[in-house]
C-alpha atoms as a PDB file:
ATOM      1  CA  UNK A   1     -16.657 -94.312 178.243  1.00  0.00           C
ATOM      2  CA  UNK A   2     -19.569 -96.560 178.535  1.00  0.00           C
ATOM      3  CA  UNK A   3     -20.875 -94.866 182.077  1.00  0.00           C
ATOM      4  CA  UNK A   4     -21.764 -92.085 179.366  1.00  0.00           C
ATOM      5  CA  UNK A   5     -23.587 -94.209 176.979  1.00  0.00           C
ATOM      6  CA  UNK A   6     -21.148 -93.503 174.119  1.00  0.00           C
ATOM      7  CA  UNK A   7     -21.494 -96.826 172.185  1.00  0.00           C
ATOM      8  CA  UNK A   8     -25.331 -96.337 172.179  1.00  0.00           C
ATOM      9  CA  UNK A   9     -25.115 -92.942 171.469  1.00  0.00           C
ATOM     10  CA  UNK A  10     -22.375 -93.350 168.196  1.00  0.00           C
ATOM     11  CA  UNK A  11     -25.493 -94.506 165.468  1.00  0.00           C
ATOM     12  CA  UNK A  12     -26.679 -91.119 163.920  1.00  0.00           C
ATOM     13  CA  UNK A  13     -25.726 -88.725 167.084  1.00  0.00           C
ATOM     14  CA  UNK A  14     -22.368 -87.392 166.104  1.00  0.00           C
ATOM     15  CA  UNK A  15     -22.853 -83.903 168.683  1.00  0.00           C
ATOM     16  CA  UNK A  16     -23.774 -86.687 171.606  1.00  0.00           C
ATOM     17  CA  UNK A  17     -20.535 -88.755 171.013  1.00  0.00           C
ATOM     18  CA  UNK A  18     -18.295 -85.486 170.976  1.00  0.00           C
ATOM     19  CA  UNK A  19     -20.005 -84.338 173.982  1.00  0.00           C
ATOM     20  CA  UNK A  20     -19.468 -87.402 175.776  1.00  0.00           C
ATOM     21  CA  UNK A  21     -15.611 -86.945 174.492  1.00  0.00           C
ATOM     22  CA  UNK A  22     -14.948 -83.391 175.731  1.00  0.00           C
ATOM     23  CA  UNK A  23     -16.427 -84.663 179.056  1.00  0.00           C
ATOM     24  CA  UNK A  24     -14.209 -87.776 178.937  1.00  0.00           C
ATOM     25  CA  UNK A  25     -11.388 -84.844 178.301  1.00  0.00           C
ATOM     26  CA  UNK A  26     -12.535 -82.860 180.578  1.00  0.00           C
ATOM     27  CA  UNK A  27     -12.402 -85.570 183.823  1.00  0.00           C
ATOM     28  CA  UNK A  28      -8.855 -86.632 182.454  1.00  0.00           C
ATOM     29  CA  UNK A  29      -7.803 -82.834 182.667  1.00  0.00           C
ATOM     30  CA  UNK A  30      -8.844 -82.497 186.374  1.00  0.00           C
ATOM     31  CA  UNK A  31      -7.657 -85.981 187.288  1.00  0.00           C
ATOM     32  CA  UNK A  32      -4.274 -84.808 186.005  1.00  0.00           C
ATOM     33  CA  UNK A  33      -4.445 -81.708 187.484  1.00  0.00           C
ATOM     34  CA  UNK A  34      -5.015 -83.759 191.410  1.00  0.00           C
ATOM     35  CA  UNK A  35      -2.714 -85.988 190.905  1.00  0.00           C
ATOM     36  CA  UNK A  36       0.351 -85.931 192.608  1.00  0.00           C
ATOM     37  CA  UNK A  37       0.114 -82.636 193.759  1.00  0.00           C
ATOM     38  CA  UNK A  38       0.700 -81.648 197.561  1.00  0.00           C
ATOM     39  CA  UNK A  39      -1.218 -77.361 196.953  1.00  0.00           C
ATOM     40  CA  UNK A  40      -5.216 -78.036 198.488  1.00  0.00           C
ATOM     41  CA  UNK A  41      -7.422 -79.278 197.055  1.00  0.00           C
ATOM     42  CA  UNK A  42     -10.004 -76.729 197.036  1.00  0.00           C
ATOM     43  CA  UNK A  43      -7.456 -74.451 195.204  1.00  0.00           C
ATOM     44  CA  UNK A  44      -6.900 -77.836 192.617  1.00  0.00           C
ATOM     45  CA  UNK A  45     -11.100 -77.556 192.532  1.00  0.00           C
ATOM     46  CA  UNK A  46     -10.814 -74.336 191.156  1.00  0.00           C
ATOM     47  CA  UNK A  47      -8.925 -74.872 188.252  1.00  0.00           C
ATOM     48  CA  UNK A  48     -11.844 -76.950 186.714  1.00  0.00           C
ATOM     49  CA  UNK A  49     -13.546 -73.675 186.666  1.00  0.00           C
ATOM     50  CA  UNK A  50     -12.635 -72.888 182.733  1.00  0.00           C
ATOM     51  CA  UNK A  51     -13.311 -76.623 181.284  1.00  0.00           C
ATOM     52  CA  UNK A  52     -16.125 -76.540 182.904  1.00  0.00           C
ATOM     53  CA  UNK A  53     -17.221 -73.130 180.962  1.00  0.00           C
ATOM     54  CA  UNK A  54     -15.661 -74.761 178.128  1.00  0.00           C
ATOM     55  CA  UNK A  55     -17.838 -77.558 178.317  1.00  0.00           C
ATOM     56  CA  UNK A  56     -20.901 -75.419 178.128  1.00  0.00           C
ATOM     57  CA  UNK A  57     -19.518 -73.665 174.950  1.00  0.00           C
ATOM     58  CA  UNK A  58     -19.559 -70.265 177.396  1.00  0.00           C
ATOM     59  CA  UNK A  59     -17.356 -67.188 177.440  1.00  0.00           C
ATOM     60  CA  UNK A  60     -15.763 -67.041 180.809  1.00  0.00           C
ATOM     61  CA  UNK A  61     -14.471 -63.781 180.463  1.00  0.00           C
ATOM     62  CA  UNK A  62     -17.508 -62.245 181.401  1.00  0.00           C
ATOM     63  CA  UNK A  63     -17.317 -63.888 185.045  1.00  0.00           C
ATOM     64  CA  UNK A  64     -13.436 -63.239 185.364  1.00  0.00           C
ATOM     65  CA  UNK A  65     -10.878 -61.182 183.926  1.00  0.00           C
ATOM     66  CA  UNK A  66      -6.827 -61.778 184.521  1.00  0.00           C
ATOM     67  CA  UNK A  67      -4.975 -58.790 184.199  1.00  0.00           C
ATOM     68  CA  UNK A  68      -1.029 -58.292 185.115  1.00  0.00           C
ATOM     69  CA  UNK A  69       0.027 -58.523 188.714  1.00  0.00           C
ATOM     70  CA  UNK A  70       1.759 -55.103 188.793  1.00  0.00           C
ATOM     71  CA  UNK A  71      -1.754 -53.556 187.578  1.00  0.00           C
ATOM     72  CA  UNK A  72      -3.262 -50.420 189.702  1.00  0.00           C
ATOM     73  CA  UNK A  73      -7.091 -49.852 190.871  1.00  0.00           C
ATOM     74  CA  UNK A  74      -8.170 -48.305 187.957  1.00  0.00           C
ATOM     75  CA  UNK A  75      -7.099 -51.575 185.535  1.00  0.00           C
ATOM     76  CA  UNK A  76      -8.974 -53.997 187.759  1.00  0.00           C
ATOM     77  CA  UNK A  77     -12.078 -51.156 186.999  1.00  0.00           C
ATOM     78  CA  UNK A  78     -11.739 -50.954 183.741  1.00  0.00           C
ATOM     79  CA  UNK A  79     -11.184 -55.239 183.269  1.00  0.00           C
ATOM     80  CA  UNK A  80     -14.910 -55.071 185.024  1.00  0.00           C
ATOM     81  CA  UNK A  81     -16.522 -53.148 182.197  1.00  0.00           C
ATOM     82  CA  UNK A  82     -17.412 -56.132 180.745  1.00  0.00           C
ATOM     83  CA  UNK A  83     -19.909 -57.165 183.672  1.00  0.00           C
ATOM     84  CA  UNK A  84     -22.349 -53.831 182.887  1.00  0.00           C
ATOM     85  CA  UNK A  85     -22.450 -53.532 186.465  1.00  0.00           C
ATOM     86  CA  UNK A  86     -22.797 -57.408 187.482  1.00  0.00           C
ATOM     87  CA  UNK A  87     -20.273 -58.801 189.533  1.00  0.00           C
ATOM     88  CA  UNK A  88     -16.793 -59.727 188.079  1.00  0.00           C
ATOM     89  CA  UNK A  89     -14.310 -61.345 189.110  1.00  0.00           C
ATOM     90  CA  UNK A  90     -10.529 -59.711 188.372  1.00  0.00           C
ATOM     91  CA  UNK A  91      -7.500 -61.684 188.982  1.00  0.00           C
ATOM     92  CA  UNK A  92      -3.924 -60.092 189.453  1.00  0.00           C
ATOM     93  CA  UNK A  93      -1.603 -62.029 188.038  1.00  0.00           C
ATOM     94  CA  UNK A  94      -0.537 -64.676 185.445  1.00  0.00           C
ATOM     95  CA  UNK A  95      -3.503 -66.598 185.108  1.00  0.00           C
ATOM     96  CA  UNK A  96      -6.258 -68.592 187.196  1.00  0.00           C
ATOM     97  CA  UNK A  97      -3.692 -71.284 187.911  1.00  0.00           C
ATOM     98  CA  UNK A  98      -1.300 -68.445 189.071  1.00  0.00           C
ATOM     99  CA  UNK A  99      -0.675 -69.142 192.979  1.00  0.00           C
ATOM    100  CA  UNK A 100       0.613 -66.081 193.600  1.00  0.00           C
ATOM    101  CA  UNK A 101      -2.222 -63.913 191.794  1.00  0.00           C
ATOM    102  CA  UNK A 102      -4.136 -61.377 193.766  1.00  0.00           C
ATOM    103  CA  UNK A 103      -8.384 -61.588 193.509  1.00  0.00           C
ATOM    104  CA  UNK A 104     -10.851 -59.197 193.311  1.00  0.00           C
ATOM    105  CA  UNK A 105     -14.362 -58.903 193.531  1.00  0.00           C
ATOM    106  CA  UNK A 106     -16.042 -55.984 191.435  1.00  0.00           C
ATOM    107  CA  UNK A 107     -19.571 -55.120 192.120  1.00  0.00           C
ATOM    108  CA  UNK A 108     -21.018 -52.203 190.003  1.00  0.00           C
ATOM    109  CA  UNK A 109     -18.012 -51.045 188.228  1.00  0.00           C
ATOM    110  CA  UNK A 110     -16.882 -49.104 191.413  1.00  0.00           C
ATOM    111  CA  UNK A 111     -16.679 -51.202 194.478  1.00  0.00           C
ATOM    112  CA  UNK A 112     -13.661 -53.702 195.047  1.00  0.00           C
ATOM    113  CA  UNK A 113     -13.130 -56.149 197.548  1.00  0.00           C
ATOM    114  CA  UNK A 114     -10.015 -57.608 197.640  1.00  0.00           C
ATOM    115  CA  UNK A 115     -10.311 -61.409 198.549  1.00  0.00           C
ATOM    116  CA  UNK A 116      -7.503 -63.660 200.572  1.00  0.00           C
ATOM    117  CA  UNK A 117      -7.686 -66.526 197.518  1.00  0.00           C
ATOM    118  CA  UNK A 118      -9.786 -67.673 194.331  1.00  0.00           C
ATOM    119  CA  UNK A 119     -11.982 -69.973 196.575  1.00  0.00           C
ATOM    120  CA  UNK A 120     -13.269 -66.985 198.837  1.00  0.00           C
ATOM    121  CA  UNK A 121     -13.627 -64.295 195.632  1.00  0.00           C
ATOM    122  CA  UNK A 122     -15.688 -67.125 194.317  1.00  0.00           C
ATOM    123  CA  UNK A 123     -17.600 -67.814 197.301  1.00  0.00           C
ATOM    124  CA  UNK A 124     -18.165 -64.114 197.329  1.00  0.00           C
ATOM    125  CA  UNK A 125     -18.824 -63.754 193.266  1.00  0.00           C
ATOM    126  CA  UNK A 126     -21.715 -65.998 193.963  1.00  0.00           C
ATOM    127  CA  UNK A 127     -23.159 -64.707 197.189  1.00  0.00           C
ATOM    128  CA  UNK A 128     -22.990 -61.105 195.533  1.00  0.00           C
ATOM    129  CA  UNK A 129     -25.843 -62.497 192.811  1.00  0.00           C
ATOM    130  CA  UNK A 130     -27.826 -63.357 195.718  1.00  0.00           C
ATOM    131  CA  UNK A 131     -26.884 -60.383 198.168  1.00  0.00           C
ATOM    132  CA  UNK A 132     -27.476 -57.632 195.380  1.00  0.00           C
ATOM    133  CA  UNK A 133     -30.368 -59.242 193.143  1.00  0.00           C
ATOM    134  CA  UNK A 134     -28.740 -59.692 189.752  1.00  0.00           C
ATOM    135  CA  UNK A 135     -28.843 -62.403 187.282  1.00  0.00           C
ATOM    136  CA  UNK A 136     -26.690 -64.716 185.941  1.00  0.00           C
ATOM    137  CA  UNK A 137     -25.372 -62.917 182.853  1.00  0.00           C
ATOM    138  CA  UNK A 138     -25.951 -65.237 179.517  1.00  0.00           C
ATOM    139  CA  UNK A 139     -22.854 -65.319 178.765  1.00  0.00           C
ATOM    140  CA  UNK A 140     -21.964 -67.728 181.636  1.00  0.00           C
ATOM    141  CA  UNK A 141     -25.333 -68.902 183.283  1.00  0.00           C
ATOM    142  CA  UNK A 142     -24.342 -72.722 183.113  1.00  0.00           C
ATOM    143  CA  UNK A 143     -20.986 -72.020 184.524  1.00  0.00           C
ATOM    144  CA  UNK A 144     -22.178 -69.841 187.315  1.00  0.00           C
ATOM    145  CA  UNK A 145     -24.978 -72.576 187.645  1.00  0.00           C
ATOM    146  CA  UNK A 146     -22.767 -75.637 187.884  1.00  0.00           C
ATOM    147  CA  UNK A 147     -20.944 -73.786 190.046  1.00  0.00           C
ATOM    148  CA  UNK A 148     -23.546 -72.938 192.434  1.00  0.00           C
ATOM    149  CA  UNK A 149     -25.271 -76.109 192.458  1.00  0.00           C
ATOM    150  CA  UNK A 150     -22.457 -79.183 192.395  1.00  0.00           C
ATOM    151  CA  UNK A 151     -19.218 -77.326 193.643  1.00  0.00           C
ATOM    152  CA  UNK A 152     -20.916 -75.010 196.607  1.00  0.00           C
ATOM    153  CA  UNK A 153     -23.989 -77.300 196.751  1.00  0.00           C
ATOM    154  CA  UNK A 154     -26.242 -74.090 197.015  1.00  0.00           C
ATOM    155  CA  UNK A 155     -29.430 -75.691 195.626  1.00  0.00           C
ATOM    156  CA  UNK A 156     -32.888 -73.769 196.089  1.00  0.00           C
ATOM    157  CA  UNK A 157     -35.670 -76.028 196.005  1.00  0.00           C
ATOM    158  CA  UNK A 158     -37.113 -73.118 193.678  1.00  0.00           C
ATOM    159  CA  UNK A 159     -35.436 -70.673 191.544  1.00  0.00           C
ATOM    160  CA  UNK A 160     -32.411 -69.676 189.590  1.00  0.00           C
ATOM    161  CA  UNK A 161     -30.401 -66.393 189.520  1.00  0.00           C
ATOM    162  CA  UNK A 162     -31.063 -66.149 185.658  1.00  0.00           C
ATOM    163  CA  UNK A 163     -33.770 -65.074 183.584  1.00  0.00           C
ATOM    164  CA  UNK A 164     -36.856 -67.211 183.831  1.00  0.00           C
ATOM    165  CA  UNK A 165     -37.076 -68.174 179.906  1.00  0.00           C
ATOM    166  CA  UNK A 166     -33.708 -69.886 180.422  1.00  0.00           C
ATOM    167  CA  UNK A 167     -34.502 -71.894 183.820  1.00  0.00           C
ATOM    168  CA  UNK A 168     -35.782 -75.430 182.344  1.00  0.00           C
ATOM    169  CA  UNK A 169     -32.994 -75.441 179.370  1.00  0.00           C
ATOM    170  CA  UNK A 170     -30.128 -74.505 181.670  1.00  0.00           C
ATOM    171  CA  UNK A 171     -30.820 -76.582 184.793  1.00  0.00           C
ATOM    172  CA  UNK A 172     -31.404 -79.552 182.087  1.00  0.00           C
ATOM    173  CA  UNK A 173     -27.574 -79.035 181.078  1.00  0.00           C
ATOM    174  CA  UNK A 174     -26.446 -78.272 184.435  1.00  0.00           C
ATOM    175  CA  UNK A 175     -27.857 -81.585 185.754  1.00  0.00           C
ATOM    176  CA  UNK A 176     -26.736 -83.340 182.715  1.00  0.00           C
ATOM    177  CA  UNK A 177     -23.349 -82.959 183.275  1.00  0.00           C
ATOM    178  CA  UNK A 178     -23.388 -83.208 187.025  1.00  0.00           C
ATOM    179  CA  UNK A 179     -24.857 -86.550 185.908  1.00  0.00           C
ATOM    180  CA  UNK A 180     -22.183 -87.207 183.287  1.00  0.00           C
ATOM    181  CA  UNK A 181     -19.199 -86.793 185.799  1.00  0.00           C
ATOM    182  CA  UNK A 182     -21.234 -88.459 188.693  1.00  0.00           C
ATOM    183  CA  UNK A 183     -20.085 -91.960 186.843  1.00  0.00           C
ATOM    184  CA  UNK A 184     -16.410 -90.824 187.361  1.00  0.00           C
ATOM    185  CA  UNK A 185     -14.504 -91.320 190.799  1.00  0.00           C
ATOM    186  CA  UNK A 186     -12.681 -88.083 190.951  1.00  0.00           C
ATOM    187  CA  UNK A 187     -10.666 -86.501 193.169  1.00  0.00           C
ATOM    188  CA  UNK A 188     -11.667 -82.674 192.400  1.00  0.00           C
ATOM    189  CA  UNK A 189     -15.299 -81.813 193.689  1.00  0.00           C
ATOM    190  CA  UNK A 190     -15.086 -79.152 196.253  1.00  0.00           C
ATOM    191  CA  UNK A 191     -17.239 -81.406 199.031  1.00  0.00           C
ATOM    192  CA  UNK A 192     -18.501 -78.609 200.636  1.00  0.00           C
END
């Protein structure tokens, strides 16, 4: 805990110290979740996905939805409503940790592209904001942005995919916690 400052932190900062505590969670979680496990470990990367929209206090059902595997076309449509057109990503199956689930890609409410794992709908989810013009949504911009940045090391000298009057606040926490977890020696980045 001291690589994130805690004991200076712990006089008269009480939302630093729990920060520093849900990240000290949150590395514990993922180094648990590598450990001893022989699946890849780019699917193991992608688990992180929800503490990491946990950690930035975001709703992640507004970049994925997990409906029941035996679920038709016009479910996985109406699980993307959410989006308002954005891209979504809709998962078949029990959950994201589900090996067996099924992943889609929903662009517009209308168009689905069924993708071989979580790791390519991903790859895909993100490329779409950047293929098709859209914005991160607000519900998930530092999640989509961590994402982009420190897992698929897309990093545009200029620019964001979300709205401009967000750009200096958002990169500030995205870099913050890259920075935060930097000081761990973990086994779950992507290393793309």
């Amino acid at each position: 805990m001291e690589a994130l400052g805690v004991a200076e932190m712990s006089s008269g900062q009480p939302a630093k110290v729990e920060r520093a505590n849900r990240i000290s969670k949150m590395t514990e979680l993922m180094d648990g979740a590598c450990e001893g496990n022989e699946r890849p470990q780019i699917i193991l990367s992608t688990a992180t996905i929800p503490i990491i929209s946990k950690c930035f206090n975001e709703d992640l059902s507004f970049m994925l939805q997990v409906i029941p595997s035996d679920s038709n076309e016009a479910d996985i449509l109406e699980a993307s409503q959410c989006s308002n057109g954005n891209s979504i990503l809709v998962l078949k199956g029990a959950s994201i940790f589900d090996e067996e689930s099924y992943p889609y890609l929903v662009i517009q409410n209308s168009f689905l592209i069924k993708c071989v794992d979580l790791v390519q709908s991903l790859a895909a989810f993100i490329s779409s904001f950047y293929v098709f013009g859209y914005s991160y949504k607000n519900e998930v911009k530092c999640t989509l942005e961590f994402i982009q940045r420190f897992l698929l090391n897309v990093s545009p000298e200029k620019g964001s995919k979300f709205p401009k009057r967000f750009t200096e606040n958002v990169i500030a926490k995205v870099v913050n916690l890259s920075n935060e977890l930097q000081s761990f020696n973990s086994p779950w980045a992507l290393g793309f």
